[in-house]
N, C-alpha and C. Protein backbone atom coordinates (compact mmCIF):
# COMPACT_ATOMS: atom_id res chain seq x y z
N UNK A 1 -16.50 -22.15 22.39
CA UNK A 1 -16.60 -21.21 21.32
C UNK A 1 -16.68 -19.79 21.90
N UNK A 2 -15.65 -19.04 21.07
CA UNK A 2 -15.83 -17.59 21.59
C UNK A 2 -17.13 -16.94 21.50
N UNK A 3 -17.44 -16.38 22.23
CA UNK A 3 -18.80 -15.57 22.71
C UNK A 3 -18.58 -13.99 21.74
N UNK A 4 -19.77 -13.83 21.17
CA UNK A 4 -19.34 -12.36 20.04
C UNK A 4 -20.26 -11.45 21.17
N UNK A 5 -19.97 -10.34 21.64
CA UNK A 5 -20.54 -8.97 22.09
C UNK A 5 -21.09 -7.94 21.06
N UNK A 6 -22.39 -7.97 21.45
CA UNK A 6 -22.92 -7.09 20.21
C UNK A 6 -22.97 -5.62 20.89
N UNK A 7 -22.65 -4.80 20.15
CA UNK A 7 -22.71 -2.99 19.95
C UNK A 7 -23.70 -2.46 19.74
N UNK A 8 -24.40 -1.70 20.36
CA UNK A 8 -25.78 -1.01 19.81
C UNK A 8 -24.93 0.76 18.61
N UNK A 9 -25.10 0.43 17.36
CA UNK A 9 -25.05 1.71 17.11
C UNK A 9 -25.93 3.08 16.18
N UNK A 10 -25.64 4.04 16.38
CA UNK A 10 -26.70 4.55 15.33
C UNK A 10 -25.93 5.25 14.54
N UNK A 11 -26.40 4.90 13.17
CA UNK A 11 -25.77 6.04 12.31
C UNK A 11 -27.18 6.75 10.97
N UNK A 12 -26.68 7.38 10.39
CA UNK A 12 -27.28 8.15 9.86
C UNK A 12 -27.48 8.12 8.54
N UNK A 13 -28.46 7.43 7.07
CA UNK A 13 -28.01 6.78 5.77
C UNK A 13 -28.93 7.81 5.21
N UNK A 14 -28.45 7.75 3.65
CA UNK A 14 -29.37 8.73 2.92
C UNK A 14 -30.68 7.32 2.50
N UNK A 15 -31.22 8.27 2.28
CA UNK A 15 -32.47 6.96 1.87
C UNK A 15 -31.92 6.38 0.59
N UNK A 16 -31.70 5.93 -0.20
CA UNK A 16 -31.62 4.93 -1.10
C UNK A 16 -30.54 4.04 -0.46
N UNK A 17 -29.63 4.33 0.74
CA UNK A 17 -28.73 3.47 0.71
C UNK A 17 -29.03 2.11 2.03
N UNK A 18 -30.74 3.12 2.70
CA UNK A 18 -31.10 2.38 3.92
C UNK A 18 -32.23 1.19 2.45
N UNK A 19 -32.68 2.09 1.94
CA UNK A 19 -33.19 1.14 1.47
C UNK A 19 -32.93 -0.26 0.16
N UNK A 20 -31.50 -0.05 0.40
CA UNK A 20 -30.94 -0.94 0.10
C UNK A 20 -30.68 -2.50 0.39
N UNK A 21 -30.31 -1.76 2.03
CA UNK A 21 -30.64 -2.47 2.99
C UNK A 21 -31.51 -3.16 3.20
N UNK A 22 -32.65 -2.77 3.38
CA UNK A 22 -33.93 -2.82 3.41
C UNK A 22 -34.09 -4.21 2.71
N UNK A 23 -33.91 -3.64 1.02
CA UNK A 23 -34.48 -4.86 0.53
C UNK A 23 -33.54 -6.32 0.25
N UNK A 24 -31.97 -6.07 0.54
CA UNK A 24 -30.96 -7.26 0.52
C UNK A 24 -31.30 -7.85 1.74
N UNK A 25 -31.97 -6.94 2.65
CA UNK A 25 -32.22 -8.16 4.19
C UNK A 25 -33.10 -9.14 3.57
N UNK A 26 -34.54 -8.37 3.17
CA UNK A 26 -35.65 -9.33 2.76
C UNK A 26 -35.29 -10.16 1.69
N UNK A 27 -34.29 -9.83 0.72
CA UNK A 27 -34.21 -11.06 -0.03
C UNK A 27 -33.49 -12.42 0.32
N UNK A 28 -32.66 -11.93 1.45
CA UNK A 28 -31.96 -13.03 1.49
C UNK A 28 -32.31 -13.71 3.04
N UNK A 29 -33.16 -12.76 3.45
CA UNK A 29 -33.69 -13.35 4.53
C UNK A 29 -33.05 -13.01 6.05
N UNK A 30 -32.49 -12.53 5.98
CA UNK A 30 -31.48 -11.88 7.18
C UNK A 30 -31.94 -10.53 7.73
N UNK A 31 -31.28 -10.00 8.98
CA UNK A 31 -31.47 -8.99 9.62
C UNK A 31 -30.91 -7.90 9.28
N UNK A 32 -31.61 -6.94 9.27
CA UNK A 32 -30.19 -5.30 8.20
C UNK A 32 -29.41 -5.55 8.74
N UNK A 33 -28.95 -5.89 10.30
CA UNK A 33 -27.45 -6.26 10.90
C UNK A 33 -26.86 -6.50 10.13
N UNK A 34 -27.54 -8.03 10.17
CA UNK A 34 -26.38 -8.82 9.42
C UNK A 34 -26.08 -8.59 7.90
N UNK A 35 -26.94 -7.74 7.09
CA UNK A 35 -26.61 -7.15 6.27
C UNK A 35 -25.48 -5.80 6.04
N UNK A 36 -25.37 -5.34 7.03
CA UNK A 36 -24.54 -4.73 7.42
C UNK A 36 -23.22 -4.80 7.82
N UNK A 37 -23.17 -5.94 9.01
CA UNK A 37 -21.92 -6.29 9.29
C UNK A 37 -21.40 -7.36 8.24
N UNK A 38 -21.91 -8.26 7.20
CA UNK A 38 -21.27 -9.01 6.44
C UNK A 38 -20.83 -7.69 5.03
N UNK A 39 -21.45 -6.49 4.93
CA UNK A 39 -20.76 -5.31 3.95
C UNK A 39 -19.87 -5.16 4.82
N UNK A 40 -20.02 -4.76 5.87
CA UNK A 40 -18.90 -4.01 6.24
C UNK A 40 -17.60 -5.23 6.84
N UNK A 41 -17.27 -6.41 6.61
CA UNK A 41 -16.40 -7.84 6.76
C UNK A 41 -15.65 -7.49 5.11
N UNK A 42 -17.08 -7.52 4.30
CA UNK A 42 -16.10 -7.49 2.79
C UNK A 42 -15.52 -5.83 2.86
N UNK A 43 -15.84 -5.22 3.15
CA UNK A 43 -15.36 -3.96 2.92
C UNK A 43 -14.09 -4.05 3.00
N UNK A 44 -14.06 -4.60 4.29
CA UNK A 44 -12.66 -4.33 5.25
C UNK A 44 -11.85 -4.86 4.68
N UNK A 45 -12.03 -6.36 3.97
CA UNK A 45 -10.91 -7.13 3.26
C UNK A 45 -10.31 -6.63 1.92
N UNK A 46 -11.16 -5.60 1.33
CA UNK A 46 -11.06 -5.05 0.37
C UNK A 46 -10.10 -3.66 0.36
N UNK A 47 -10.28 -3.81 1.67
CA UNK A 47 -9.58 -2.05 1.70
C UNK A 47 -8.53 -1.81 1.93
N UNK A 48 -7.56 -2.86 1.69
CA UNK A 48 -6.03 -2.82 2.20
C UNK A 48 -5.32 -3.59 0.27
N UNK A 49 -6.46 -4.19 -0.21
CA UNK A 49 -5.88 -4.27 -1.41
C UNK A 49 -5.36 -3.02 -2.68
N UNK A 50 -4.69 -3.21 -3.26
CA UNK A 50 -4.41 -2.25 -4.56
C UNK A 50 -5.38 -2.31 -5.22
N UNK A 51 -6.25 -0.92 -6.18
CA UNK A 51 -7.38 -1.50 -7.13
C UNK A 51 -6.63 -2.16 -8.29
N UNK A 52 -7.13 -2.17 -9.50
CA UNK A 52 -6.85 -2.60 -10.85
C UNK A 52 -5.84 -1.35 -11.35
N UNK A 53 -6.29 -0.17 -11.22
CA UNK A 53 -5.17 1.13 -11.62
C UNK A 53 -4.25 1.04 -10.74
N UNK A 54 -4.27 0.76 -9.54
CA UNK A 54 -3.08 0.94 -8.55
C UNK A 54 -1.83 -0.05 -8.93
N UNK A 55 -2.87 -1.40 -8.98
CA UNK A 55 -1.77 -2.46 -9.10
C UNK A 55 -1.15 -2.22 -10.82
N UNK A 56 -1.50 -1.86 -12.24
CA UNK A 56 -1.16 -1.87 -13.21
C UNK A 56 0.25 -0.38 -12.99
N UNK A 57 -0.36 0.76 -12.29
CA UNK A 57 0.98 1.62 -12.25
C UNK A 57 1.51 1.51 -11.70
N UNK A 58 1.50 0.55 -10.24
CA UNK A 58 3.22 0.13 -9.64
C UNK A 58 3.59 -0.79 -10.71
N UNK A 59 3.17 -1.91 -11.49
CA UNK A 59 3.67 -2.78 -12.63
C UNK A 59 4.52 -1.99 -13.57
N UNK A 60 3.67 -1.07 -13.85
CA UNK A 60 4.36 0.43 -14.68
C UNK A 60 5.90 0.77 -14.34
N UNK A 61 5.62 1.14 -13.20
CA UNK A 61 7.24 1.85 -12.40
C UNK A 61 8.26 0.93 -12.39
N UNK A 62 7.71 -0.24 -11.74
CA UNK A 62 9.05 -1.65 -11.55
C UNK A 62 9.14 -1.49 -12.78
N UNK A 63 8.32 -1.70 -13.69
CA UNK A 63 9.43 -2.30 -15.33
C UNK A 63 10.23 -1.30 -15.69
N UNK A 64 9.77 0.62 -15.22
CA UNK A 64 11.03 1.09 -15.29
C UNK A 64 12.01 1.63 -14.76
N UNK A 65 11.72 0.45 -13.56
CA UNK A 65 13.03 0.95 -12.46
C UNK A 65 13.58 -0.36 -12.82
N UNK A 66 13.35 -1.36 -13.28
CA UNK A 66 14.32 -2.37 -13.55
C UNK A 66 14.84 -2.51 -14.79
N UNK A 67 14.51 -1.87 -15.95
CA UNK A 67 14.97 -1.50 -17.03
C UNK A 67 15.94 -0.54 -17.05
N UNK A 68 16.18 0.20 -15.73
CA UNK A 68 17.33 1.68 -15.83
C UNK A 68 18.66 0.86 -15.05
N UNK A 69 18.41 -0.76 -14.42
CA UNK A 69 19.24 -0.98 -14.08
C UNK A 69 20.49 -1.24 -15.13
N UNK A 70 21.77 -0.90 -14.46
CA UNK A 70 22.90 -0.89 -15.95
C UNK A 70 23.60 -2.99 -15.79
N UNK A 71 23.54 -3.38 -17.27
CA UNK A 71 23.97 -4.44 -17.40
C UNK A 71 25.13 -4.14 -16.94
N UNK A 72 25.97 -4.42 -15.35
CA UNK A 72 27.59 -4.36 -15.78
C UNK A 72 27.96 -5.64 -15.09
N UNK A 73 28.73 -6.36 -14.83
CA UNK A 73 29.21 -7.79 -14.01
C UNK A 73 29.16 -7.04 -12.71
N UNK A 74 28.97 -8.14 -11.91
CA UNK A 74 28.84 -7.71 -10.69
C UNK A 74 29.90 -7.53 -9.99
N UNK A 75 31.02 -8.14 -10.48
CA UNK A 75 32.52 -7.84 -10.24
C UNK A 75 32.83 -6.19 -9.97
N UNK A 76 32.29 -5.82 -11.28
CA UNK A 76 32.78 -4.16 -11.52
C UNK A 76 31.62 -3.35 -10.44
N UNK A 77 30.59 -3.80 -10.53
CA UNK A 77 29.88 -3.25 -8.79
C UNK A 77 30.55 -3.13 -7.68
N UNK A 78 31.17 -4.70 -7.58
CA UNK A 78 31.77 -4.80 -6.01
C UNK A 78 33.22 -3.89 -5.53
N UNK A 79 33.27 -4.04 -6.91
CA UNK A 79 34.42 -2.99 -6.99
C UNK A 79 34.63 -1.33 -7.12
N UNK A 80 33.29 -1.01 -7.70
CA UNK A 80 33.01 0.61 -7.38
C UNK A 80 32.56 0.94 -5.82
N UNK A 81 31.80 0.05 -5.55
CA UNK A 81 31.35 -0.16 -3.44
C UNK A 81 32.54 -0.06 -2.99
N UNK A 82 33.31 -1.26 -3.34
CA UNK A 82 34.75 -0.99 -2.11
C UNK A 82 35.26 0.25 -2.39
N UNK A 83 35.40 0.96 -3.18
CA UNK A 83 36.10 2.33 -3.93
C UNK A 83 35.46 3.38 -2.81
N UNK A 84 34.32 3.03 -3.30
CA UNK A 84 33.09 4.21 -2.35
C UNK A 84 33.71 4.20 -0.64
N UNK A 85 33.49 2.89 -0.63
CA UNK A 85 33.78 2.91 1.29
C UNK A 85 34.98 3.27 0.95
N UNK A 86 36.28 3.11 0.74
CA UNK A 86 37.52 3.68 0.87
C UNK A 86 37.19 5.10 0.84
N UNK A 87 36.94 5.26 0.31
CA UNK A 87 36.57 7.25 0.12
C UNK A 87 36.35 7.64 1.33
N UNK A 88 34.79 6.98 1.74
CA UNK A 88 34.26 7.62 2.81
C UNK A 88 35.05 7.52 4.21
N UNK A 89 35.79 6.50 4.05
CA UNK A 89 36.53 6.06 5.20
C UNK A 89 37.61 7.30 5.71
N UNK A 90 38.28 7.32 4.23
CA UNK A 90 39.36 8.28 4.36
C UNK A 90 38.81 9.15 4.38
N UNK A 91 37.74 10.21 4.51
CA UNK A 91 37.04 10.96 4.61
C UNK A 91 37.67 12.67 4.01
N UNK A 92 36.46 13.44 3.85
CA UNK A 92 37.04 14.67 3.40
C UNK A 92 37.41 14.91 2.01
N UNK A 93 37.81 16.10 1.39
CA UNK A 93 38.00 15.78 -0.21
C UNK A 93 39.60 16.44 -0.07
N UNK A 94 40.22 15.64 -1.09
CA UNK A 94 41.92 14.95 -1.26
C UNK A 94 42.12 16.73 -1.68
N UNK A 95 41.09 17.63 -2.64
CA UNK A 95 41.98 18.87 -2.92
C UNK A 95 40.98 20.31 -1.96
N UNK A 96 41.63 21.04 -1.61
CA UNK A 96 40.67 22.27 -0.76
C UNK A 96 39.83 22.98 -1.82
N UNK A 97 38.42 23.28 -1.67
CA UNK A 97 37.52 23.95 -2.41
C UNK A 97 37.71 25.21 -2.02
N UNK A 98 37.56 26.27 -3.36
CA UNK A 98 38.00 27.32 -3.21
C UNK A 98 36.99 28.27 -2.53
N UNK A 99 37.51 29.35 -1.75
CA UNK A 99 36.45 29.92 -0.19
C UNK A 99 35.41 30.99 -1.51
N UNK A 100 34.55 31.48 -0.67
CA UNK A 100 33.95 32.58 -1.50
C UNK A 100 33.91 33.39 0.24
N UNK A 101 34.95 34.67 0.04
CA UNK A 101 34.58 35.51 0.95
C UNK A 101 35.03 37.06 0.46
């Protein structure tokens, strides 16, 4: 079994939040450590998720970025793409734009 290395650190809490601490150690019987490092385990898992507003306005956007998509057959897609690459291929525009000098 892997061997855990413990860190000595100090940091600095306002009082209501040491004594928070304080009293979730004694209730549950544990060391502020480990009161500490099991907040700061959930923290971490928490902090890469979307909240409830985050995840409802990307839901928001997809429905209307997939609602602006145009019903056309996909035929007539594949066929404006090949159009496109021909263009770009042949490169340049077919009439001269007029100079401003």
């Amino acid at each position: 079994m892997a061997r855990t290395v413990n860190v000595k650190m100090t940091f600095t809490l306002d009082g209501p939040t040491a004594e928070r601490i304080d009293r979730t150690a004694q209730r549950l019987g544990v060391s502020k450590s480990g009161v500490v490092r099991e907040a700061v385990r959930e923290y971490a898992a928490r902090a890469g998720r979307l909240s409830e507003g985050e995840r409802l306005r990307l839901l928001e956007v997809f429905d209307d970025v997939v609602a602006r998509i145009p019903a056309r057959p996909a035929l007539a897609v594949e066929r404006e793409i090949a159009a496109v690459r021909r263009a770009r291929r042949e490169g340049g525009r077919r009439t001269p734009t007029p100079r401003s000098g």
